[in-house]
Protein backbone atom coordinates (compact mmCIF):
# COMPACT_ATOMS: atom_id res chain seq x y z
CA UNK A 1 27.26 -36.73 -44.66
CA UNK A 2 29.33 -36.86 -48.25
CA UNK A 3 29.41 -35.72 -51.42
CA UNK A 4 30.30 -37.57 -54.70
CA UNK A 5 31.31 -37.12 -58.37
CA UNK A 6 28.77 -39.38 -59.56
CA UNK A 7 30.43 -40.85 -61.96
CA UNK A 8 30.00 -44.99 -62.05
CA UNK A 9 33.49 -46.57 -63.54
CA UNK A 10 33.38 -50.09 -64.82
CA UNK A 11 34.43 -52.24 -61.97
CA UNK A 12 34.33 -55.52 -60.23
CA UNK A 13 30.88 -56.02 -58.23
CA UNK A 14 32.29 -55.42 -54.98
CA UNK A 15 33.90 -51.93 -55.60
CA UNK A 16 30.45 -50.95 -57.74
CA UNK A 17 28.15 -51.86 -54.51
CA UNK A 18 30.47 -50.01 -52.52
CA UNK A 19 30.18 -46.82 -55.28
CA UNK A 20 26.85 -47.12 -55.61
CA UNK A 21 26.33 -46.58 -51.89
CA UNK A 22 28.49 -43.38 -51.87
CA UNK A 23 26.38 -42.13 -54.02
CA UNK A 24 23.29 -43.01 -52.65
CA UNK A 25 24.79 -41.53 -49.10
CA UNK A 26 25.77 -37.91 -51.34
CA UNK A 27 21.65 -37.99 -52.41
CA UNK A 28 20.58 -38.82 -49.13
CA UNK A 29 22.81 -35.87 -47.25
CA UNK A 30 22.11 -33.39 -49.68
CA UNK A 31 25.70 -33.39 -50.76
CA UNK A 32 26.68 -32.34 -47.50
CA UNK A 33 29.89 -30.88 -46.93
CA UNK A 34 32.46 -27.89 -46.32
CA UNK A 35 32.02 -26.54 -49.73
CA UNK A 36 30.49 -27.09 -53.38
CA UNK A 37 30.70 -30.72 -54.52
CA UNK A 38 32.94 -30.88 -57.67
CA UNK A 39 30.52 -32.42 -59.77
CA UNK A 40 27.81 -29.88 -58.88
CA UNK A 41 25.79 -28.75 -62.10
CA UNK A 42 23.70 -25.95 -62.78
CA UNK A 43 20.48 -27.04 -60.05
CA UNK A 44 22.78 -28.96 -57.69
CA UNK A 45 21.69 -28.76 -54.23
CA UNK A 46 23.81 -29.24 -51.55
CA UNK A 47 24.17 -28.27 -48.01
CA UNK A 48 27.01 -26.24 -46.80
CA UNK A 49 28.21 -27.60 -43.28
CA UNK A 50 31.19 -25.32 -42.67
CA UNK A 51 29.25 -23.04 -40.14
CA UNK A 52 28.19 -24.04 -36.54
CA UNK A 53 25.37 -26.84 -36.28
CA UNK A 54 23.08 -24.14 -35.86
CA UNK A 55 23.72 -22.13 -38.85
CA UNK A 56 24.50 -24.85 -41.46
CA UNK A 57 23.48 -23.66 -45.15
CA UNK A 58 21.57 -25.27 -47.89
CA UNK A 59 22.16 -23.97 -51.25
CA UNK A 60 21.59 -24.40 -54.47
CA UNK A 61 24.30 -24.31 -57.53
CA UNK A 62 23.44 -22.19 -60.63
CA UNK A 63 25.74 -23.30 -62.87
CA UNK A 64 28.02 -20.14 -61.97
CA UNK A 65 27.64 -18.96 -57.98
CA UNK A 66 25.46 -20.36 -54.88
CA UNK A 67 22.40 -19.63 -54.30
CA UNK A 68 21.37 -19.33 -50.67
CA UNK A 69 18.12 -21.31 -50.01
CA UNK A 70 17.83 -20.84 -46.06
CA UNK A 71 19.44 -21.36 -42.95
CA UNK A 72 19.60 -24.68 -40.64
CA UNK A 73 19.79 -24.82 -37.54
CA UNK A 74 19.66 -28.48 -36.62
CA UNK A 75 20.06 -27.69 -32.59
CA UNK A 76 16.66 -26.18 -32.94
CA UNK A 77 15.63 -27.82 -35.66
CA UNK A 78 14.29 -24.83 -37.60
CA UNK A 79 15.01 -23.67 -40.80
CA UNK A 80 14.83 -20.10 -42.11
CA UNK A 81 14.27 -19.49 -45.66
CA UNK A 82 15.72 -16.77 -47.55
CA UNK A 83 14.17 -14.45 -49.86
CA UNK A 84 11.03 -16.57 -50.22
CA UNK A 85 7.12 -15.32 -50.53
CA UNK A 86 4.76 -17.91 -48.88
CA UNK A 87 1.52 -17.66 -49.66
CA UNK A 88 -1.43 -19.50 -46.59
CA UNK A 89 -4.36 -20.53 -47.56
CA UNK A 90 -7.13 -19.45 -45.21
CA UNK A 91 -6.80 -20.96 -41.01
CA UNK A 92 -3.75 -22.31 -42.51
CA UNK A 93 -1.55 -21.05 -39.74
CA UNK A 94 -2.88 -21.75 -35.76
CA UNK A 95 -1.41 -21.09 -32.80
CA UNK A 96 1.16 -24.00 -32.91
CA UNK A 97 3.18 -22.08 -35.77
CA UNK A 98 3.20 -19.37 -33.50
CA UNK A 99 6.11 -18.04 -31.87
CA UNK A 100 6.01 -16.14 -28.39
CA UNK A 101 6.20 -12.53 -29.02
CA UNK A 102 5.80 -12.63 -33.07
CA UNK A 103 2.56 -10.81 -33.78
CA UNK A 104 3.01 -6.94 -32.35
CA UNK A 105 -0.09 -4.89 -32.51
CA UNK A 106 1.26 -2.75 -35.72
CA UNK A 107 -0.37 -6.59 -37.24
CA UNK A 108 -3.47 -6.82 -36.03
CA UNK A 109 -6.55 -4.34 -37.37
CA UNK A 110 -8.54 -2.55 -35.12
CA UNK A 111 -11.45 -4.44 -33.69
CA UNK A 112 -10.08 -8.11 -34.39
CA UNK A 113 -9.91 -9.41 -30.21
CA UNK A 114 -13.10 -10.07 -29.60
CA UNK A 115 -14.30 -10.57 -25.75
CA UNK A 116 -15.44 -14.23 -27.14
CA UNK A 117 -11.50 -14.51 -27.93
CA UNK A 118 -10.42 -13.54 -24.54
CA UNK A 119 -10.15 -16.20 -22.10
CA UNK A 120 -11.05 -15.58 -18.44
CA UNK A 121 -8.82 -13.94 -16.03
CA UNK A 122 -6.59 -13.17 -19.54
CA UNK A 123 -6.47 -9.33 -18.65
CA UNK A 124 -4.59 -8.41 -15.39
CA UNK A 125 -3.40 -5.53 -13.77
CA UNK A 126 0.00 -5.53 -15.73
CA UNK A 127 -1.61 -5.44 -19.11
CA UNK A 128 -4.09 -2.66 -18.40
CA UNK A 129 -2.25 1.04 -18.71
CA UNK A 130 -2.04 3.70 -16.40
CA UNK A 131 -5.82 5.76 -16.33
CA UNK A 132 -6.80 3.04 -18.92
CA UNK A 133 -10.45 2.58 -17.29
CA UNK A 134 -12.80 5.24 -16.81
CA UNK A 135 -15.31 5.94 -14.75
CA UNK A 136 -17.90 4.61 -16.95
CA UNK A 137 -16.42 1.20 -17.28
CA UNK A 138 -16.02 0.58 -13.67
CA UNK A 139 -19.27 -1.35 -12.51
CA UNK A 140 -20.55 0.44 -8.99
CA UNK A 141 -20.52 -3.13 -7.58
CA UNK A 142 -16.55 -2.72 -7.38
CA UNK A 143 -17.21 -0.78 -4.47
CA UNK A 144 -20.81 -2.10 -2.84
CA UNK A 145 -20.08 -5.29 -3.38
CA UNK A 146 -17.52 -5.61 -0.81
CA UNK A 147 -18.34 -6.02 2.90
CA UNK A 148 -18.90 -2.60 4.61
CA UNK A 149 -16.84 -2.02 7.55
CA UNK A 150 -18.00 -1.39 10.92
CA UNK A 151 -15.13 -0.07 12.34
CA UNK A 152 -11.26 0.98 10.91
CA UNK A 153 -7.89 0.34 12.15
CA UNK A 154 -4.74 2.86 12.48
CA UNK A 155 -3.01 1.30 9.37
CA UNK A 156 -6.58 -0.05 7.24
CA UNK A 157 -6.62 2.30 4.02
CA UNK A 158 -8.92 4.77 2.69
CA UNK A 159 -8.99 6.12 -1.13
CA UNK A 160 -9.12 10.03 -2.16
CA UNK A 161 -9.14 12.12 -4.74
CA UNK A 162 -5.53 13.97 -5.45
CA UNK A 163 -6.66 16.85 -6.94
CA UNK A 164 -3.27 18.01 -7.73
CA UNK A 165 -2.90 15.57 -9.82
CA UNK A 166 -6.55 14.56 -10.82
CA UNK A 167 -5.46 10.80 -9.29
CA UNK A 168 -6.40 8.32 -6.51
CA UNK A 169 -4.70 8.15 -3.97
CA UNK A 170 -4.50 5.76 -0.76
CA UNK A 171 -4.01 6.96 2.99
CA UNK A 172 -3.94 5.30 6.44
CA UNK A 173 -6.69 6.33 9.23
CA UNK A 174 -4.11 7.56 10.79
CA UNK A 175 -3.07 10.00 8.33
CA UNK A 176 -6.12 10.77 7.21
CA UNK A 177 -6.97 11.82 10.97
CA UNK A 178 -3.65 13.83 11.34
CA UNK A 179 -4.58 15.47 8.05
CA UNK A 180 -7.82 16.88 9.24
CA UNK A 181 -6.61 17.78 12.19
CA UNK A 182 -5.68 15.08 15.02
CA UNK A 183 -7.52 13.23 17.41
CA UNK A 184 -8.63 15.38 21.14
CA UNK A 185 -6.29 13.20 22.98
CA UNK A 186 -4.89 12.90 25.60
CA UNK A 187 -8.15 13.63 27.36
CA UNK A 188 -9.49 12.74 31.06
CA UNK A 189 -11.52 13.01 34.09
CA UNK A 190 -11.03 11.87 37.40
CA UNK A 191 -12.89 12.11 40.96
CA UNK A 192 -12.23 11.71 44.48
CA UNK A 193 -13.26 8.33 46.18
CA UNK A 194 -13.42 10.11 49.90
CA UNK A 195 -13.88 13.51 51.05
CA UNK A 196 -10.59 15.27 52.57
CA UNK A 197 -10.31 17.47 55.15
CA UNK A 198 -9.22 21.16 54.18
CA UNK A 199 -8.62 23.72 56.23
CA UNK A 200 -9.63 26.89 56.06
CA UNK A 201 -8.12 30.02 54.17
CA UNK A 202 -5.85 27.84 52.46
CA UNK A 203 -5.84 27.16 48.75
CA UNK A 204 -5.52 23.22 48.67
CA UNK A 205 -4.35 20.63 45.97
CA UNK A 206 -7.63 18.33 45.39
CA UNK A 207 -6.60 14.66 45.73
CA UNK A 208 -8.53 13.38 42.41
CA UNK A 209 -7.60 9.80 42.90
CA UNK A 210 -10.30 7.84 40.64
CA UNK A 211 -9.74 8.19 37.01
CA UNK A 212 -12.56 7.95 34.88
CA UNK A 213 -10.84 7.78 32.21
CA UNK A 214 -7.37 8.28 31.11
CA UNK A 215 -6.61 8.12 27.34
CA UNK A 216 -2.95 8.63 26.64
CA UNK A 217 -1.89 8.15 30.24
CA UNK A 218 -0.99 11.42 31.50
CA UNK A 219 -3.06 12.10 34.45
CA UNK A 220 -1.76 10.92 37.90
CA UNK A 221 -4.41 9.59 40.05
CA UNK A 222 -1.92 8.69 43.04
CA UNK A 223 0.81 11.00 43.82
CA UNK A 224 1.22 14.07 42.45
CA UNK A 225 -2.23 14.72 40.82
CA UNK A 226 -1.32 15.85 38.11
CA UNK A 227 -2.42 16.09 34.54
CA UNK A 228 0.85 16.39 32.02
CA UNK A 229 -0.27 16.13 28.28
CA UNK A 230 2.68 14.69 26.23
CA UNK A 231 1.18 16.37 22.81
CA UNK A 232 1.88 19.67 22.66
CA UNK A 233 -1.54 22.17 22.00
CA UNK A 234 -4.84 24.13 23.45
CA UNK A 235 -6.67 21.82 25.59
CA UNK A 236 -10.22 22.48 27.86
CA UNK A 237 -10.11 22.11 31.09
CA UNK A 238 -13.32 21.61 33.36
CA UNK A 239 -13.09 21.87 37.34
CA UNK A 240 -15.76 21.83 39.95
CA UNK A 241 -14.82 21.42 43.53
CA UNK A 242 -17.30 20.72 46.36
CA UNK A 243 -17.28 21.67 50.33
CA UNK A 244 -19.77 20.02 52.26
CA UNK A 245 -21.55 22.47 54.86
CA UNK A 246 -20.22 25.74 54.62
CA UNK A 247 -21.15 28.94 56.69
CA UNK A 248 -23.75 31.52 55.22
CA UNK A 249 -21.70 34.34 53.69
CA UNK A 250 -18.68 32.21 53.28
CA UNK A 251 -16.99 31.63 50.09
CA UNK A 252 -15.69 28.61 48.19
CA UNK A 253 -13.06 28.58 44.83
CA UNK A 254 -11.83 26.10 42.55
CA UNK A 255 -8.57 26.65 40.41
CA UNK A 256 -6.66 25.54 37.75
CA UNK A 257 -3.10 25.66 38.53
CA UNK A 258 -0.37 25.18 35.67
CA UNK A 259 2.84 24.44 36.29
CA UNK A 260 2.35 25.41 39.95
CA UNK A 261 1.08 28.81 39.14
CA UNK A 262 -3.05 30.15 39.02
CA UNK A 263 -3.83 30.31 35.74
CA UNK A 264 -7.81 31.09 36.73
CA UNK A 265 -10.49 30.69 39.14
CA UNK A 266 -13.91 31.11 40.50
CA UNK A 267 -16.04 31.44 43.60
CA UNK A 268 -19.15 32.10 45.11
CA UNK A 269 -20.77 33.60 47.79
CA UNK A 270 -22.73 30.82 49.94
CA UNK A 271 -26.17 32.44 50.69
CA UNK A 272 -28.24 29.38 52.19
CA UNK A 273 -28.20 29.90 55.81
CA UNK A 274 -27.70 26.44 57.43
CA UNK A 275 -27.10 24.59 54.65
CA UNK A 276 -25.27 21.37 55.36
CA UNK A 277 -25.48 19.71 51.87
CA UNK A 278 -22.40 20.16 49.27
CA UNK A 279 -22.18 23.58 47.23
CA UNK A 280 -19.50 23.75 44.77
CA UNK A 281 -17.68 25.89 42.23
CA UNK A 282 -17.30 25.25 38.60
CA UNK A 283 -15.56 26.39 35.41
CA UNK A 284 -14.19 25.67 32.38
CA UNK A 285 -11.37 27.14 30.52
CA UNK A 286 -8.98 26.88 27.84
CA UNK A 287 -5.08 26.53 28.18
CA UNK A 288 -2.06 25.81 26.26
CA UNK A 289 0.28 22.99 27.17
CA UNK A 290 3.78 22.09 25.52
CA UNK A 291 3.45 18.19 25.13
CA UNK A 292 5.83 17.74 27.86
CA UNK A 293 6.97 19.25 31.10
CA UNK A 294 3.83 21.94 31.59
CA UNK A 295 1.15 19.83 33.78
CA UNK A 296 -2.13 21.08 35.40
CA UNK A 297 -4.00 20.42 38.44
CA UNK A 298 -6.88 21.55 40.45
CA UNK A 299 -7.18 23.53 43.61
CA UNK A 300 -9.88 24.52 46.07
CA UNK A 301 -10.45 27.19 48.60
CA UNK A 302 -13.11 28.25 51.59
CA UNK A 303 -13.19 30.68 54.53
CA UNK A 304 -15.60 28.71 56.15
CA UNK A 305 -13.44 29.36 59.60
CA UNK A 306 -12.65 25.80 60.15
CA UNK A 307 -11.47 22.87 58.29
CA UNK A 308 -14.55 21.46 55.64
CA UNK A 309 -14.36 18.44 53.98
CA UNK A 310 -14.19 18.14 49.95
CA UNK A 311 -17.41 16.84 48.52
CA UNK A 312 -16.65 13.57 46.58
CA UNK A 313 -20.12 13.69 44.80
CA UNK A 314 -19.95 17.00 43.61
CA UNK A 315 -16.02 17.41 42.90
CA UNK A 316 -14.56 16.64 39.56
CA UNK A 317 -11.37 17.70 37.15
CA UNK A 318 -10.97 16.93 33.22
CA UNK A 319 -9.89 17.93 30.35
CA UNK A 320 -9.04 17.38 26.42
CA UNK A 321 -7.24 18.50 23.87
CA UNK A 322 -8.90 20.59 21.20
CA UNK A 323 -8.41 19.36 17.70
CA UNK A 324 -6.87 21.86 15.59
């Protein structure tokens, strides 16, 4: 980069090659240099490299100040002109001349993106606003065109309407269940497997060693024979306990004991002369348990006179919790 005076002095060959390239080099740098050649004229142009290589200046002389022309930034090698008015011919400017982020939407008219200008899969989930799509623009194959389910998981997902709001929201099956009201466990039943001797006049503790079933794992089917709900609530209770062969006139009870203590039974009268099938008692009630140290179990009682044996075919003790 140079500048020159370009003025030619009469001189030996040598010395005028050697001038006569200066000058050449000032035309070809556009006068580069620090500041205004000396010999700048009215219409001189020359380029101003005092700034940083990316904010060099080109300018033009007017015969009394500098005229700024544009910017050059020969890092990026861009240059932005100053105070100029470009007019474009139409298509004159495609997407190459384009710089990320330069058209906002204040410059484009309403109705000018086309669907044919959209490419596919252009419009995702971050570019489409908040309650942007109505109900009208959402196809119904959104939702029946997706595999229906069978059965549902604890943490699979389920959509409702927040009417507080007026929004959709999303809720586990759990959640959803605890929000209606729960599930009726824990919940079981259980029989005996043999039939017990039990003597008479005596309220007894029915052995009910086979569980049916056992959801939550509270009932005790070997020891203690017990039922102890670990969530707290109402729960039914159903109880029938058979004798096998009792006297005419003779009385059998079942019972629901909580916590130790008769919280209600039943009996009857046995009015079949002879009879040395099973007869049993039955009930069902309702009780409240604390979800942890109240349990339940059942209890049967005859005056036959003697010991009877429990009927395992007719004898049976349950229960469930009541959904609330």
């Amino acid at each position: 980069m140079s500048q020159h005076d370009y003025t030619i002095d009469n001189q030996s060959f040598p010395a005028f090659r050697t001038d006569l390239n200066n000058v050449l080099g000032a035309i070809n740098s556009t006068n580069s240099g620090s500041s205004r050649p000396s010999s700048a004229v009215a219409g001189t142009i020359w380029l101003d490299t005092s700034g940083a290589a990316t904010a060099q200046l080109l300018k033009m002389y007017d015969g009394a100040a500098d005229i700024l022309l544009g910017t050059v930034n020969f890092t990026a090698n861009t240059i932005d002109w100053s105070d100029s008015a470009i007019t474009l011919g139409a298509n004159s400017v495609d997407s190459d001349n384009y710089v990320d982020g330069s058209i906002d939407t204040a410059h484009i008219a309403d109705g000018q993106v086309t669907l044919a200008k959209l490419a596919a899969d252009s419009v995702n989930a971050t570019k489409i606003a908040d309650n942007a799509i109505s109900e009208e623009h959402l196809d119904v194959t959104a939702i029946t065109g997706h595999t229906a389910e069978t059965s549902i998981a604890d943490d699979d997902t389920i959509l409702i309407h927040d009417t507080s709001s007026s929004a959709l929201r999303k809720m586990t099956k759990a959640n959803f269940i605890s929000g209606i009201g729960g599930t009726n466990t824990p919940a079981f039943q259980a029989r005996l497997s043999d039939e017990p001797s039990v003597a008479t006049s005596t309220f007894t503790k029915v052995p009910f060693n086979v569980e049916v079933y056992d959801v939550g794992g509270c009932y005790d089917n070997s020891s203690n024979y017990r039922f102890t709900p670990t969530t707290a609530g109402k729960y039914v209770f159903y109880l029938q306990v058979g004798f096998n062969a009792l006297a005419d006139g003779k009385y059998l009870y079942a019972a629901v004991r909580k916590n130790g203590s008769t919280i209600f039974s039943d009996g009857n009268a046995i009015n079949h002369t002879g009879h040395a099938g099973g007869l049993a008692s039955r009930y069902t009630i309702t009780a409240e348990a604390n979800g942890s140290s109240d349990y339940f179990e059942g209890w049967g009682f005859h005056n036959h006179g003697s010991n009877r044996d429990f009927t395992a075919g007719w004898s049976f003790f349950g229960a469930y919790k009541i959904i609330e």
